[in-house]
C-alpha atoms as a PDB file:
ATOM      1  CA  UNK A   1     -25.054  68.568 -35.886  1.00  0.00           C
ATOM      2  CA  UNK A   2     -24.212  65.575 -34.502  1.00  0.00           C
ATOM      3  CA  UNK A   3     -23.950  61.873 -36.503  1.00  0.00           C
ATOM      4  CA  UNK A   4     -26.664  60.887 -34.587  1.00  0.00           C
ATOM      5  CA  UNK A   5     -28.992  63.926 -35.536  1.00  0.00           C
ATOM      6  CA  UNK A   6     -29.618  65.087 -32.327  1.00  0.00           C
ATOM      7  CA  UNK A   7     -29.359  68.607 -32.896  1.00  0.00           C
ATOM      8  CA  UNK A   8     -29.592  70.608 -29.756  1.00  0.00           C
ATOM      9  CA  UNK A   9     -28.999  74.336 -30.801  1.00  0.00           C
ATOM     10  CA  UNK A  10     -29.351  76.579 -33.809  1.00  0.00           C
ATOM     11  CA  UNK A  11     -27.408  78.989 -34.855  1.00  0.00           C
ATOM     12  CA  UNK A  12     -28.346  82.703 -34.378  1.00  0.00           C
ATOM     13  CA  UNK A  13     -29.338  83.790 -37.565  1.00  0.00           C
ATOM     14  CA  UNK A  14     -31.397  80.394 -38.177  1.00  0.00           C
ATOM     15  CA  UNK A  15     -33.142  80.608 -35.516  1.00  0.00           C
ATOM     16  CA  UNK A  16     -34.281  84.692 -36.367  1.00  0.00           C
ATOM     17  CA  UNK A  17     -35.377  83.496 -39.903  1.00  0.00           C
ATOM     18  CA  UNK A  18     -37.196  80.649 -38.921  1.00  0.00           C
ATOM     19  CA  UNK A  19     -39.091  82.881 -36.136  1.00  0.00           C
ATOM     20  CA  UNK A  20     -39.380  85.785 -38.435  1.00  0.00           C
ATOM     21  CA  UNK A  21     -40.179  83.093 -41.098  1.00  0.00           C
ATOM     22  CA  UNK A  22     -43.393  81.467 -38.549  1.00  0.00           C
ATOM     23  CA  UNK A  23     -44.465  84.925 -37.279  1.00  0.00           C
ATOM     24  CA  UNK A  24     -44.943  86.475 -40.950  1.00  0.00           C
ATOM     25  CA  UNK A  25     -46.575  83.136 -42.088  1.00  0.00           C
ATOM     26  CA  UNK A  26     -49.217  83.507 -39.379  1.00  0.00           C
ATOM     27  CA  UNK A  27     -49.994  87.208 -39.937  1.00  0.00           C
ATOM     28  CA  UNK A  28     -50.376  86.152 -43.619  1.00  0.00           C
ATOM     29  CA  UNK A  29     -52.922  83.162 -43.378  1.00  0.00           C
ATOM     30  CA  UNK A  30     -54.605  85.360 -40.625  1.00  0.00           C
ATOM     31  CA  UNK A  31     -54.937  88.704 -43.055  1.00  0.00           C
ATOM     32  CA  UNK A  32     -55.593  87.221 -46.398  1.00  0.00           C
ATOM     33  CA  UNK A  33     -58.569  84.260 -44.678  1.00  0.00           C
ATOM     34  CA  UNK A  34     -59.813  87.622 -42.952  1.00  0.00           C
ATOM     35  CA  UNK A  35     -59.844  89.401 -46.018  1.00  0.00           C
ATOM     36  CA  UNK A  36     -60.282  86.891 -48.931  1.00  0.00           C
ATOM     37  CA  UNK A  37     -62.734  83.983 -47.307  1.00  0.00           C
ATOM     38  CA  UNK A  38     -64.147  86.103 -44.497  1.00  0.00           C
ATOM     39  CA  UNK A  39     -63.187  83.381 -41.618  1.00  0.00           C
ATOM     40  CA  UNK A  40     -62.453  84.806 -38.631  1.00  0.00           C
ATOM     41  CA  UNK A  41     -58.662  85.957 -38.015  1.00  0.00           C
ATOM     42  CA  UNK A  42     -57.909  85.238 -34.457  1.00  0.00           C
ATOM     43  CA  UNK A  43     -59.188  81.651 -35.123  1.00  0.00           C
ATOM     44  CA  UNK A  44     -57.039  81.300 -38.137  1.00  0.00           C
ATOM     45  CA  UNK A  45     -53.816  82.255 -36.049  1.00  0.00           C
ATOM     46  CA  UNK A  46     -54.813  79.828 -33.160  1.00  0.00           C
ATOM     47  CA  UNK A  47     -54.837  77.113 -35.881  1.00  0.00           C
ATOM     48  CA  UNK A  48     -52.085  77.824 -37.472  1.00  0.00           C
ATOM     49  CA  UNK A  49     -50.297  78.370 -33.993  1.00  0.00           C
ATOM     50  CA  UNK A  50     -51.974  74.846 -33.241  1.00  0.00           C
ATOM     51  CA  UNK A  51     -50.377  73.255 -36.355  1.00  0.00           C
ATOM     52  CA  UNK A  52     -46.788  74.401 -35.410  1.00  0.00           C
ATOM     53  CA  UNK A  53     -46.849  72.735 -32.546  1.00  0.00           C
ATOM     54  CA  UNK A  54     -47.802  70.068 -33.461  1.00  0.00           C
ATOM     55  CA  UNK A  55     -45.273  69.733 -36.110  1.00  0.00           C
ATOM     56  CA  UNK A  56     -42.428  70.996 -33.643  1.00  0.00           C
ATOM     57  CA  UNK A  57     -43.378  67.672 -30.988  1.00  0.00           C
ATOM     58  CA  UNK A  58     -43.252  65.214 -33.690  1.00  0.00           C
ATOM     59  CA  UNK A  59     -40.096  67.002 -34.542  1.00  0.00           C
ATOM     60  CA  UNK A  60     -40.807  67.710 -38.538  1.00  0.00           C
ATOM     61  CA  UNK A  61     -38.687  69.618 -39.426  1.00  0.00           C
ATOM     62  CA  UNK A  62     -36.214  68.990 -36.936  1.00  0.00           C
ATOM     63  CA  UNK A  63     -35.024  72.391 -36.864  1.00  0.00           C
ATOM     64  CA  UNK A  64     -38.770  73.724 -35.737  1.00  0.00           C
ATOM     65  CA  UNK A  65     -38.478  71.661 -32.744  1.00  0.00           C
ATOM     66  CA  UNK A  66     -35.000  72.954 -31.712  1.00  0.00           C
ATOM     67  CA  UNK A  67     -36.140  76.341 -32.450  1.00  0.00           C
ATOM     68  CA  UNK A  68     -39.500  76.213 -30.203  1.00  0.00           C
ATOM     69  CA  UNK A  69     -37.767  74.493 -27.426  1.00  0.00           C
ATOM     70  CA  UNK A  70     -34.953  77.802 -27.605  1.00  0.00           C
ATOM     71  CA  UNK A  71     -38.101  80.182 -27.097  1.00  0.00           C
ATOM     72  CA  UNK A  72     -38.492  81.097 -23.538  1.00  0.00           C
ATOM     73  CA  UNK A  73     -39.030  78.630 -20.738  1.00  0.00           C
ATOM     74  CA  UNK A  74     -38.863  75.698 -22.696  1.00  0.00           C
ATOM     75  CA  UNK A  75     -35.523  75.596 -22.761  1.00  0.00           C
ATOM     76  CA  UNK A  76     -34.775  74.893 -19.195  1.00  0.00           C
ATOM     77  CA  UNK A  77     -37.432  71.930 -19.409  1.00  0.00           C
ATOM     78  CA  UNK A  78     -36.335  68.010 -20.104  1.00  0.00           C
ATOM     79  CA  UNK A  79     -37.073  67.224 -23.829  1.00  0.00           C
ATOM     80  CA  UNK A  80     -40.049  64.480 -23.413  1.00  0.00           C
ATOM     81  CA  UNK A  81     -41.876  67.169 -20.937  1.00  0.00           C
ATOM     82  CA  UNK A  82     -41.378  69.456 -24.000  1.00  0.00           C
ATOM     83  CA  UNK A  83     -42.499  67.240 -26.421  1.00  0.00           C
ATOM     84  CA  UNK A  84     -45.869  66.241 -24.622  1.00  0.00           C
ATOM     85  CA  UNK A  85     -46.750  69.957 -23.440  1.00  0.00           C
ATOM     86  CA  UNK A  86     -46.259  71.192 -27.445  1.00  0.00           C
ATOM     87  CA  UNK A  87     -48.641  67.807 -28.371  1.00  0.00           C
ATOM     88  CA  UNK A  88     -51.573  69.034 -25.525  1.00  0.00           C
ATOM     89  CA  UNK A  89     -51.019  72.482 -26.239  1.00  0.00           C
ATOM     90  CA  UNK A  90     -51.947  71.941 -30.427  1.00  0.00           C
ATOM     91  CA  UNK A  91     -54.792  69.981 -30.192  1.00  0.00           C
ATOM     92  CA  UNK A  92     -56.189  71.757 -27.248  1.00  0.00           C
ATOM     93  CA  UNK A  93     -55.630  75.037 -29.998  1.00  0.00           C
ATOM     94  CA  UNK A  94     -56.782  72.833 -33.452  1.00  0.00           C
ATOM     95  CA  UNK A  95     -59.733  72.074 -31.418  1.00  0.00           C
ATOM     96  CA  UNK A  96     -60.653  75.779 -30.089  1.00  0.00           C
ATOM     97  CA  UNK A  97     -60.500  77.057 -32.965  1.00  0.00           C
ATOM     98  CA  UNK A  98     -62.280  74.631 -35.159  1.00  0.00           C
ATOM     99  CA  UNK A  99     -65.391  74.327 -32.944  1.00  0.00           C
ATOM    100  CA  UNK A 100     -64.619  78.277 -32.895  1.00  0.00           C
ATOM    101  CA  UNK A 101     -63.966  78.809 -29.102  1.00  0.00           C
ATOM    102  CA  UNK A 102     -61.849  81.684 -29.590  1.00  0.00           C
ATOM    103  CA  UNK A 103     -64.343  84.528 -30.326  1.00  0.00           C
END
């Protein structure tokens, strides 16, 4: 990384366990909220989907940010474009699936 800790890329493997790592988190919450407190699990994934990116705009961990903007079409889009799209897109999905839009 560089002094000024503007990271660009992850390596390979970091970048598997950290998708592997948000992926299996998401199934979890979804399964055991389904199972355990009876909330509804394809709300439960659009939160927690919502959460991530919100945490990937604002960049904490900086590492989640580099990874989302490596998935897909992000990467060949300028970084404050990225940054604004990832804020929209999580409250837009907090909000659905709060007010339970996503039945």
């Amino acid at each position: 990384m560089p002094p000024d800790g503007t990271e660009t890329e992850v390596d390979f493997w970091t970048f598997l366990l950290l998708y592997v790592l948000l992926v299996s988190v998401g199934v979890a919450l979804a399964l055991a909220g389904s199972r355990f407190l009876y909330l509804d699990g394809t709300s439960i994934v659009v939160a927690y989907c919502g959460a991530v990116f919100l945490f990937a705009a604002i960049e904490r961990p900086r590492v989640l940010f580099v990874v989302v903007r490596s998935i897909g079409w992000f990467a060949l889009l300028p970084r404050p474009l990225i940054k604004a799209l990832l804020m929209i897109s999580g409250v837009l999905l907090l909000f659905g699936a709060l007010t339970g839009k996503f039945h």
